[in-house]
C-alpha atoms as a PDB file:
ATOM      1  CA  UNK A   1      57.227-155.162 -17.858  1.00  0.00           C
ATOM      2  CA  UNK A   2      59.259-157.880 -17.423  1.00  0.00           C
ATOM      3  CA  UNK A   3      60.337-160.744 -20.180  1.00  0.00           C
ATOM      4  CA  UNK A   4      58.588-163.756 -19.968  1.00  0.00           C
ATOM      5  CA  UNK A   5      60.222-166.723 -22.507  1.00  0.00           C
ATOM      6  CA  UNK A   6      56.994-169.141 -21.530  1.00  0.00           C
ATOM      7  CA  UNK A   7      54.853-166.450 -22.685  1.00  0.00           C
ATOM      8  CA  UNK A   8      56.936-165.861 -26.088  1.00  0.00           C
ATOM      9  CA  UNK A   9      56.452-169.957 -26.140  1.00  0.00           C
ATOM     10  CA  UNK A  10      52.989-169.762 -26.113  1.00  0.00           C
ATOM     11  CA  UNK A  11      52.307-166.515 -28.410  1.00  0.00           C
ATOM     12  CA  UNK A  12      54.524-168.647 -31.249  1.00  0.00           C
ATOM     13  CA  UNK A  13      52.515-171.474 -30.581  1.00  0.00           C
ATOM     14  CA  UNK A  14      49.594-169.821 -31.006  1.00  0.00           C
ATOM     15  CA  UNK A  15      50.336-167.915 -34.256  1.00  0.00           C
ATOM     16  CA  UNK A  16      51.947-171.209 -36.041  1.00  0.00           C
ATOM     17  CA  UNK A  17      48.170-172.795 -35.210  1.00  0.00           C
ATOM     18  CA  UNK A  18      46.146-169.469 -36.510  1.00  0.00           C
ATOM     19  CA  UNK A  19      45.113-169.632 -39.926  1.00  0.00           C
ATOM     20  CA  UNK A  20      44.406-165.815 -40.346  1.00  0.00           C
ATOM     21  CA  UNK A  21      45.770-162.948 -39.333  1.00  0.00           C
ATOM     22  CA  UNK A  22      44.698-161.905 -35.649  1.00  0.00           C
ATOM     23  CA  UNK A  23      44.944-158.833 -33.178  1.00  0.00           C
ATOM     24  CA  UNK A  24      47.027-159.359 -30.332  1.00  0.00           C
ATOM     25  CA  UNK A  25      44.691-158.264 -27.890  1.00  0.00           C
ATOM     26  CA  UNK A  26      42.490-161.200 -29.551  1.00  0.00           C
ATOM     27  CA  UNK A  27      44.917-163.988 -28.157  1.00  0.00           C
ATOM     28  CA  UNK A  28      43.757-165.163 -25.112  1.00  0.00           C
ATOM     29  CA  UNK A  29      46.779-167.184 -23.618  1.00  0.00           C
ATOM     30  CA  UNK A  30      45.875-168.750 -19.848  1.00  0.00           C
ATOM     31  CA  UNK A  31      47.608-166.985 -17.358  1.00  0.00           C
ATOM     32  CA  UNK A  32      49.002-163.615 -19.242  1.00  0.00           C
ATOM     33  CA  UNK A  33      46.938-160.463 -19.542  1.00  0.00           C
ATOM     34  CA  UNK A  34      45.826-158.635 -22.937  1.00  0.00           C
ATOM     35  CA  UNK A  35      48.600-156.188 -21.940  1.00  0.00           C
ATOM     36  CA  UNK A  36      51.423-159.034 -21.275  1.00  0.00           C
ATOM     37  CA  UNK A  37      50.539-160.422 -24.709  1.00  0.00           C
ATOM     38  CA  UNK A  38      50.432-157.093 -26.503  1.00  0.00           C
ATOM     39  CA  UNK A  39      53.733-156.359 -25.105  1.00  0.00           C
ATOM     40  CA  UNK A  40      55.452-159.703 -25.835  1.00  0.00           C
ATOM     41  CA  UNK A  41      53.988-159.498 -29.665  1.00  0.00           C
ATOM     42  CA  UNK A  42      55.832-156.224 -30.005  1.00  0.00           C
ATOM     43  CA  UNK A  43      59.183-157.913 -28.672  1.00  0.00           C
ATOM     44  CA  UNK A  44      58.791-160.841 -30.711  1.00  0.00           C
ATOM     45  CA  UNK A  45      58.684-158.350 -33.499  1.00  0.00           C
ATOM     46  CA  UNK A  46      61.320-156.472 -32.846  1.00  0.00           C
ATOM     47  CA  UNK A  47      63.221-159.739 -32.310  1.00  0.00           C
ATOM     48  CA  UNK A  48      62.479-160.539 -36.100  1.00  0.00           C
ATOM     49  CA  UNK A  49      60.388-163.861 -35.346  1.00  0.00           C
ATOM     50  CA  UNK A  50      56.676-162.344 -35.721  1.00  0.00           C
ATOM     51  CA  UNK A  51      55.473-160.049 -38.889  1.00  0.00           C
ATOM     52  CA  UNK A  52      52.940-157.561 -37.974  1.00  0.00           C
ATOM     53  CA  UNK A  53      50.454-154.932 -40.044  1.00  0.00           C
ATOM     54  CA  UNK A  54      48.724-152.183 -39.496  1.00  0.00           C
ATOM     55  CA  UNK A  55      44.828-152.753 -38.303  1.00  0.00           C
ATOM     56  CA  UNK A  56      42.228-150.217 -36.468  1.00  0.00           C
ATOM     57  CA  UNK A  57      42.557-150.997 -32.974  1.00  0.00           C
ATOM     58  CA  UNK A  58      40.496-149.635 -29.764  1.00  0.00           C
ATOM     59  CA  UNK A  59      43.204-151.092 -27.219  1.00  0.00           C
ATOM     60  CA  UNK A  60      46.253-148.994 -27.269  1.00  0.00           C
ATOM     61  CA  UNK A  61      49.895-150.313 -28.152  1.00  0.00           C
ATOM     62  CA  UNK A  62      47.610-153.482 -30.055  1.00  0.00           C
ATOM     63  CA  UNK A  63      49.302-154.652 -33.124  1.00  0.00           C
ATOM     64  CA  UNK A  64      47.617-157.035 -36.346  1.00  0.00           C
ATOM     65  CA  UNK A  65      50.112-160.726 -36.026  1.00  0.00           C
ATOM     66  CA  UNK A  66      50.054-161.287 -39.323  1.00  0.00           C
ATOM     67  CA  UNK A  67      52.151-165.077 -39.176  1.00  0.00           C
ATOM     68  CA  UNK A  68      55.425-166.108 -37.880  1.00  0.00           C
ATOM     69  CA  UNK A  69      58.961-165.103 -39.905  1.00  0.00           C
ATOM     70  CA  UNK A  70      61.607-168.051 -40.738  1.00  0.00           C
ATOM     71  CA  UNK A  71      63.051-167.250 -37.151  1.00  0.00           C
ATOM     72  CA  UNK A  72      59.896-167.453 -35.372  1.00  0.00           C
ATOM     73  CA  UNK A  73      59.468-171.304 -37.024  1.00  0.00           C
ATOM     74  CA  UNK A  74      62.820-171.980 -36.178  1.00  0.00           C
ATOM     75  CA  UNK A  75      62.204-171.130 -32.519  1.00  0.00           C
ATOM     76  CA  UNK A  76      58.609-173.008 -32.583  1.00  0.00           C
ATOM     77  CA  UNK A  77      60.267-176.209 -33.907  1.00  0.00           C
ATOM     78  CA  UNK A  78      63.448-175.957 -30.833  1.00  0.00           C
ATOM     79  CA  UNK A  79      60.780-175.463 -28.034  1.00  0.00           C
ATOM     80  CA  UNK A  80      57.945-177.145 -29.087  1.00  0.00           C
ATOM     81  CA  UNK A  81      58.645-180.410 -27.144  1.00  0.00           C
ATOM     82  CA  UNK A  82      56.819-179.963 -23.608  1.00  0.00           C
ATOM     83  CA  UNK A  83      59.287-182.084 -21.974  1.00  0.00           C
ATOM     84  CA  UNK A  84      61.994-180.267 -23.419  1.00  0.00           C
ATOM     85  CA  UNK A  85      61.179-177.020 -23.034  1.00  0.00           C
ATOM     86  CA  UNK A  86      60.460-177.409 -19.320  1.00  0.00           C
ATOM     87  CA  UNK A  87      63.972-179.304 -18.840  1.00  0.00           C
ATOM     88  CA  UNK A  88      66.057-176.434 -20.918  1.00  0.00           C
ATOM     89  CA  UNK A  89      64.150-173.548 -18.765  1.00  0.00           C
ATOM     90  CA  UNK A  90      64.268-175.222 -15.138  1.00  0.00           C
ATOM     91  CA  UNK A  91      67.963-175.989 -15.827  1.00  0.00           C
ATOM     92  CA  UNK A  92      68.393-172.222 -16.641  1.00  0.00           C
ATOM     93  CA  UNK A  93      66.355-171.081 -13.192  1.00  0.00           C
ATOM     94  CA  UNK A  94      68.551-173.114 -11.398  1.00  0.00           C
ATOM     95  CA  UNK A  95      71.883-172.107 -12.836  1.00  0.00           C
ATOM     96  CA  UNK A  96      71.053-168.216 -13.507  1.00  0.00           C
ATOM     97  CA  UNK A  97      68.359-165.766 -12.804  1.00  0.00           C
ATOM     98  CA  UNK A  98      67.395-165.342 -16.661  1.00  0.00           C
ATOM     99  CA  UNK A  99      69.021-165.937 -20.491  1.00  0.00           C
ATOM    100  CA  UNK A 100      68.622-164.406 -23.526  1.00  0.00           C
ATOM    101  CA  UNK A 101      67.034-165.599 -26.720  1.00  0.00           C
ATOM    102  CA  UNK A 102      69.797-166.218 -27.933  1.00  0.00           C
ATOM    103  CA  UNK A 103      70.998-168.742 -25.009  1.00  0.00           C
ATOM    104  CA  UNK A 104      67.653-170.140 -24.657  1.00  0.00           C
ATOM    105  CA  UNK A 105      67.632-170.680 -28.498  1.00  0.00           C
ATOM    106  CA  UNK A 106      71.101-172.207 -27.980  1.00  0.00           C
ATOM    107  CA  UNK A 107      70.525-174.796 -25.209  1.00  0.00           C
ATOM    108  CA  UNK A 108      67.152-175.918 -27.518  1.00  0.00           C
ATOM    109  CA  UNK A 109      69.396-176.549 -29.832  1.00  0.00           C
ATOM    110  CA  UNK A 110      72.094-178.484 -28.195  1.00  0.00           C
ATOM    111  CA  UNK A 111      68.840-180.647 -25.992  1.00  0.00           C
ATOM    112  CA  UNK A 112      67.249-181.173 -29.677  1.00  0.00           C
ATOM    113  CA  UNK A 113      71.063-182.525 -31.155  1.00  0.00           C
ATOM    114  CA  UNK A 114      71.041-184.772 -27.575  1.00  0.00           C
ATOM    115  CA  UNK A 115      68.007-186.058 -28.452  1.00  0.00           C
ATOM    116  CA  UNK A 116      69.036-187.187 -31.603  1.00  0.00           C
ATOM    117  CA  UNK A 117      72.141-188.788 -31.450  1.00  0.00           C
ATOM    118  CA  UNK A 118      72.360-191.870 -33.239  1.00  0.00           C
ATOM    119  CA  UNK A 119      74.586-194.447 -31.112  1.00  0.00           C
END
C-alpha cells in the first residue's frame, strides 16, 4: 500500500479532536478505506507520532489510537493551516514524485517561519 501524507494529515487531525481513545477501523476519514486508515495508524506509530494499546478487535491488523505523542502535535500544529498545507504538498508534486516526513516536516517548517517574519 502506498504512503499517503494527506491521509496521515487527516488521521492526526482526527485524533488531536477525539476525546477518547478510538479503534482505527472506527475513523471514518472521506475518501480512504478502513484498510488505508488501519495501515496509515500503524505507520504513524511506528513513526513515533501516534500511541496505540491493545483492544479486542474483529477487523484484522486494527489497532486502539490511544492520543497523539509530542511528535504527532508537533506535526498537527506545521500542517494544520489548509492553505499551507496544500501550497507545501503541490510545490513538492511539482518538483519530485514524493518526500519523506522528514522533508515534508521540514518545508512546514520553513512555510510556518515565512509566515511569520516580522518586517
Amino acid at each position: 500500500m502506498i504512503r499517503k501524507m494527506d491521509l496521515v494529515r487527516a488521521i492526526a487531525l482526527f485524533v488531536e479532536s477525539m476525546s477518547d481513545a478510538r479503534m482505527a477501523s472506527g475513523m471514518r476519514l472521506p475518501g480512504f478505506s478502513e484498510a488505508e486508515v488501519i495501515y496509515h495508524v500503524q505507520l504513524m506509530a511506528e513513526a513515533g507520532l501516534l500511541l496505540l494499546g491493545s483492544a479486542a478487535s474483529e477487523v484484522p491488523g486494527d489497532k486502539l489510537v490511544v492520543r497523539l505523542t509530542w511528535a504527532g502535535h508537533e506535526f498537527v500544529d506545521m500542517a494544520r493551516d489548509d492553505k499551507t498545507w496544500k501550497a507545501t504538498t503541490s510545490r513538492v508534486a511539482s518538483t519530485v514524485a514524493s518526500v519523506g516526513m522528514d522533508v515534508l516536516k521540514t518545508l512546514l517548517q520553513h512555510a510556518a517561519l515565512r509566515a511569520c517574519e516580522l518586517d
